[in-house]
N, C-alpha and C. Protein backbone atom coordinates (compact mmCIF):
# COMPACT_ATOMS: atom_id res chain seq x y z
N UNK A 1 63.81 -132.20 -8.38
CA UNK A 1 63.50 -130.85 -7.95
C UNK A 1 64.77 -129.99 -8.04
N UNK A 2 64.70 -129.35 -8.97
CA UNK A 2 65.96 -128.10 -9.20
C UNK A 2 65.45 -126.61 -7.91
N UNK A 3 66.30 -126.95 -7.11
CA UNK A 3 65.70 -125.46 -6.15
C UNK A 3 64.81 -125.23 -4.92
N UNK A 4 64.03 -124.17 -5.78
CA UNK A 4 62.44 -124.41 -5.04
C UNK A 4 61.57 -124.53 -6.20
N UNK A 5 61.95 -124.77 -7.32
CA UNK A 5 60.83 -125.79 -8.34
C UNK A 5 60.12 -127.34 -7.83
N UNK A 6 58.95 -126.75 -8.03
CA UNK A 6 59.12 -128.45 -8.35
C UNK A 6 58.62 -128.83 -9.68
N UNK A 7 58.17 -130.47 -9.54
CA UNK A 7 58.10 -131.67 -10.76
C UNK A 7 57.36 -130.52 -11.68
N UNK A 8 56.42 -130.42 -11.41
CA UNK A 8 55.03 -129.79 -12.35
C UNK A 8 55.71 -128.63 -13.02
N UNK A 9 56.58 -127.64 -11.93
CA UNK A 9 56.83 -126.62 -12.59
C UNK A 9 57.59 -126.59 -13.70
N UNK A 10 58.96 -127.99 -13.41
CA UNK A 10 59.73 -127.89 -14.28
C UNK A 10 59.12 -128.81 -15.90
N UNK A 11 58.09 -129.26 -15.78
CA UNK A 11 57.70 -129.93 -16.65
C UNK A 11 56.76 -128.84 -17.82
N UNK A 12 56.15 -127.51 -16.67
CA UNK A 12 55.36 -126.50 -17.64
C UNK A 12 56.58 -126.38 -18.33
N UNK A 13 57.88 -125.70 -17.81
CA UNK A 13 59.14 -124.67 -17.83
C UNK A 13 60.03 -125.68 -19.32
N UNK A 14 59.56 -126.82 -19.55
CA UNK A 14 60.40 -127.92 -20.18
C UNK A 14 59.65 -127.75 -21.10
N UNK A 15 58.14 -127.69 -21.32
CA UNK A 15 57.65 -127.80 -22.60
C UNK A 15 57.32 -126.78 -23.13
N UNK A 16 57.64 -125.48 -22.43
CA UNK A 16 57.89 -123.98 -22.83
C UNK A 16 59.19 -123.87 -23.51
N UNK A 17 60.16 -124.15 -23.08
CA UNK A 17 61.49 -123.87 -23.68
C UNK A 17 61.09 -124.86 -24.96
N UNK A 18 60.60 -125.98 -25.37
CA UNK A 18 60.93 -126.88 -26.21
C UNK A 18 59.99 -126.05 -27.66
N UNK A 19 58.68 -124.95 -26.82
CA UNK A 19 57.44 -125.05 -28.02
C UNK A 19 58.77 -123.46 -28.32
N UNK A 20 59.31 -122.76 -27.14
CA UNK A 20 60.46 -121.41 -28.12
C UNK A 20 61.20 -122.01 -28.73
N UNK A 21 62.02 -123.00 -28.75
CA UNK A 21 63.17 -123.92 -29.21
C UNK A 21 62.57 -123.73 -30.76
N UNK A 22 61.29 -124.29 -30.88
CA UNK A 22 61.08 -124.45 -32.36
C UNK A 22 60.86 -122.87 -33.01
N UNK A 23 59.82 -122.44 -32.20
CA UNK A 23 59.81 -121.03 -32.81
C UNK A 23 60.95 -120.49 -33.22
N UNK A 24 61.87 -120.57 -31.92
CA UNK A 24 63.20 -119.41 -32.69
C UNK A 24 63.38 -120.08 -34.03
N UNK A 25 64.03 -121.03 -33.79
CA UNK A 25 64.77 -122.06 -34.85
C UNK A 25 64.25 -121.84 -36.65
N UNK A 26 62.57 -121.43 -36.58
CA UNK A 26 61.99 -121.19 -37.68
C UNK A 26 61.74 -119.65 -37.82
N UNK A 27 62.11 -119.31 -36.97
CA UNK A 27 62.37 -117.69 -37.28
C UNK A 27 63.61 -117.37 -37.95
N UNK A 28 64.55 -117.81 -36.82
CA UNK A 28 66.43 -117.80 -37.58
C UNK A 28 66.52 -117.79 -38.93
N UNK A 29 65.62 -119.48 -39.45
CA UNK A 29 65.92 -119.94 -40.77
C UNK A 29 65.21 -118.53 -41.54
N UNK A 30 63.75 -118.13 -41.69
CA UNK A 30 63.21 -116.95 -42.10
C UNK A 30 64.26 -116.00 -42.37
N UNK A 31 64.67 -115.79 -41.61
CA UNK A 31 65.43 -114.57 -41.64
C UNK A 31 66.31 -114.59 -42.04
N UNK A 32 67.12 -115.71 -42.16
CA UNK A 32 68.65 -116.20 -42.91
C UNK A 32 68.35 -116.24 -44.10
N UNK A 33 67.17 -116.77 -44.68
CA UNK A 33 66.77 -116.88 -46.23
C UNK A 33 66.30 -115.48 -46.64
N UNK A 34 65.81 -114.72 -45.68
CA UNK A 34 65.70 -113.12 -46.13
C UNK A 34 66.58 -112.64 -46.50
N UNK A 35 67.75 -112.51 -45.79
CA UNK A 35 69.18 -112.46 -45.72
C UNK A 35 69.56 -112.58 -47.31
N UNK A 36 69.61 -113.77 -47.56
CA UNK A 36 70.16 -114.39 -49.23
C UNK A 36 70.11 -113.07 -49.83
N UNK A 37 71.34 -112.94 -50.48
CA UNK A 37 71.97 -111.66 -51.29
C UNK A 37 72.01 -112.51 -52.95
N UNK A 38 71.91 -113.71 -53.05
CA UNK A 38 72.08 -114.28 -54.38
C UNK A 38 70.67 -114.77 -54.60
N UNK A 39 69.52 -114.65 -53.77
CA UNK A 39 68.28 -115.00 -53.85
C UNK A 39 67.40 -113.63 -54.68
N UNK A 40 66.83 -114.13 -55.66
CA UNK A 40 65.36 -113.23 -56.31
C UNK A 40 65.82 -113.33 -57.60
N UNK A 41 65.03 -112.72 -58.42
CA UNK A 41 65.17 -112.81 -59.57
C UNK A 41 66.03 -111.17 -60.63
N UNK A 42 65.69 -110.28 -59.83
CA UNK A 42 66.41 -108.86 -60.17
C UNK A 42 67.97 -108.58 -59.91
N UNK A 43 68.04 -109.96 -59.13
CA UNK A 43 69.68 -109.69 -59.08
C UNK A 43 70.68 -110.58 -59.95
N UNK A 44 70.15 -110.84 -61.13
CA UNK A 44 70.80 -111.32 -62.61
C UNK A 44 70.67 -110.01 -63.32
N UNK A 45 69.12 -109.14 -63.79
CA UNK A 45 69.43 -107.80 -63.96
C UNK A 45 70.44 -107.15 -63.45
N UNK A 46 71.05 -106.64 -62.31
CA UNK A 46 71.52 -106.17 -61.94
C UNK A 46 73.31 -106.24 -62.24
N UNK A 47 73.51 -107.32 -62.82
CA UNK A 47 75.38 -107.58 -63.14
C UNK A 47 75.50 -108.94 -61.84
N UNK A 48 77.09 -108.78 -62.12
CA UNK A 48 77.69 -108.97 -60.72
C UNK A 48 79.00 -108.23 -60.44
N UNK A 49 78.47 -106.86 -60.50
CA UNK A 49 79.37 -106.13 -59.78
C UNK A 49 79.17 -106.02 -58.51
N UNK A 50 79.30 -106.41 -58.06
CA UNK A 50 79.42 -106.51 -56.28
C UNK A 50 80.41 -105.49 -55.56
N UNK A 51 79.66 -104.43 -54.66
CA UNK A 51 80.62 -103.69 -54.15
C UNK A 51 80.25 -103.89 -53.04
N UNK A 52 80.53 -103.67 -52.02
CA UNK A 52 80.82 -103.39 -50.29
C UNK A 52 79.94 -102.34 -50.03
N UNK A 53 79.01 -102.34 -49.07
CA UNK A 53 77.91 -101.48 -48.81
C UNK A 53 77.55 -101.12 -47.52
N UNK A 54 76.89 -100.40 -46.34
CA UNK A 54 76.91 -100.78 -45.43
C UNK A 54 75.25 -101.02 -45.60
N UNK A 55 74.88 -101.76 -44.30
CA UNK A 55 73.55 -102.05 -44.16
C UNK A 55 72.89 -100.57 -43.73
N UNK A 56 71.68 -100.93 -43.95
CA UNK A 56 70.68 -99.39 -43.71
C UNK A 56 69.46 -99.79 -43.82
N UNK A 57 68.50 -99.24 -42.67
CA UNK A 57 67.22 -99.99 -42.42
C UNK A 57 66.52 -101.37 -42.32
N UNK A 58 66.05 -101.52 -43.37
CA UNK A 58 65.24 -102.92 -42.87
C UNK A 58 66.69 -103.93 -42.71
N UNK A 59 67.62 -103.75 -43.77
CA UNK A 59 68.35 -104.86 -43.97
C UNK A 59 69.33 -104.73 -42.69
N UNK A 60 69.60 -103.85 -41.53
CA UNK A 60 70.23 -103.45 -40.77
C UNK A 60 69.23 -103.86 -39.20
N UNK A 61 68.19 -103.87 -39.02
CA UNK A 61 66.87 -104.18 -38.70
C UNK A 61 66.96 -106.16 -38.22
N UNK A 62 67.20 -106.41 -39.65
CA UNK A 62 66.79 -107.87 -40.09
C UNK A 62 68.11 -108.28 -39.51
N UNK A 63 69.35 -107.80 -39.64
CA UNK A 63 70.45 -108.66 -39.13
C UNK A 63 70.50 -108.57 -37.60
N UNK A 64 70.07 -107.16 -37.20
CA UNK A 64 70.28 -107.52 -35.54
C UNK A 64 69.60 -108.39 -34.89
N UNK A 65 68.10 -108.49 -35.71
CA UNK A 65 67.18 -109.50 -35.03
C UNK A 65 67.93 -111.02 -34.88
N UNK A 66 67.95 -110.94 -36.53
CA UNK A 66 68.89 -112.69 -36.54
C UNK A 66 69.79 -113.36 -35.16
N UNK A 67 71.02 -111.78 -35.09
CA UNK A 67 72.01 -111.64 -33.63
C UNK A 67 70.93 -112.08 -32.67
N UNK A 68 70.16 -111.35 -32.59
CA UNK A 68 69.15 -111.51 -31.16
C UNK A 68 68.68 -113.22 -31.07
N UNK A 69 68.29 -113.16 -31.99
CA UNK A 69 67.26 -114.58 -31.93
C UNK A 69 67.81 -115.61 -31.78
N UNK A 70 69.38 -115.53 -32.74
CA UNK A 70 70.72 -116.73 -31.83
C UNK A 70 70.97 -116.62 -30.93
N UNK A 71 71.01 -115.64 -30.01
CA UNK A 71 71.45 -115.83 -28.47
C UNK A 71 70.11 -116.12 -27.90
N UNK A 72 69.33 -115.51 -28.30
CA UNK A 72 68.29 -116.31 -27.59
C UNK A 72 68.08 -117.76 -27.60
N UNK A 73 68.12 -118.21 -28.60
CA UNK A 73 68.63 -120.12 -29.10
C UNK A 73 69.58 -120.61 -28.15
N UNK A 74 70.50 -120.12 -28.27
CA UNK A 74 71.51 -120.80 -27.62
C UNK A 74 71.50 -120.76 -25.96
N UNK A 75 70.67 -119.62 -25.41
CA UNK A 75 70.22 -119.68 -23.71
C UNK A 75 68.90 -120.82 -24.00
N UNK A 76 68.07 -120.58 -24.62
CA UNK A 76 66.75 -121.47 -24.65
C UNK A 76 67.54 -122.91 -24.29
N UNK A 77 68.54 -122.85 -25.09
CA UNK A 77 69.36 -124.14 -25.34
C UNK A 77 69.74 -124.93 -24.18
N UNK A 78 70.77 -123.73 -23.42
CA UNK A 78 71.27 -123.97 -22.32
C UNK A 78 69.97 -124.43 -20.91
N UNK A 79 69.11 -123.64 -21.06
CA UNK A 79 68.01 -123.81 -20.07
C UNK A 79 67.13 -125.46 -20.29
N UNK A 80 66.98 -125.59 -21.66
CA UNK A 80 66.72 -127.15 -21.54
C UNK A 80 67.78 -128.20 -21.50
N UNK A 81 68.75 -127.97 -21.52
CA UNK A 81 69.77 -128.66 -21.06
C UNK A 81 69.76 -129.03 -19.46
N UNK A 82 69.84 -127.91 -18.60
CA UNK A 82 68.93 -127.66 -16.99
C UNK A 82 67.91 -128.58 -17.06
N UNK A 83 66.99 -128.48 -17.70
CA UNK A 83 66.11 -128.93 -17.18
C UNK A 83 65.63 -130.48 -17.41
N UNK A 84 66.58 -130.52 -18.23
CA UNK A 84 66.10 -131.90 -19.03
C UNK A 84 67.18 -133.23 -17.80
């Protein structure tokens, strides 16, 4: 008994963190492979002149989520660590 939890609660609270654990984890990857700047097929058209750009919209969008969704991982993390 962590608290004023008890057994049952921490056992819902354990297999909640474990079913987000996976979700994030397959979101992260999603989004990291969205990410890929050397991924598709138009960017052999394109050269490889590579210049420095800043992000803007979706692609600005897509990286904060990524930020988000690792810290969220890594508390999910910490909390089944607690509980386990």
């Amino acid at each position: 008994m962590i608290g004023w939890l008890q057994k049952s609660d921490i056992m819902n609270y354990l297999i909640i963190s474990k079913i987000a654990q996976i979700v994030l984890g397959v979101l992260i990857t999603v989004l990291v492979l969205i990410q890929s700047k050397n991924a598709g097929l138009t960017q052999g058209l394109k050269g490889s002149f590579g210049a420095y750009r800043s992000l803007r919209g979706v692609e600005k969008l897509i990286l904060y989520t990524t930020i988000a969704l690792g810290v969220l991982l890594v508390i999910n993390s910490f909390i089944l660590m607690l509980l386990s």
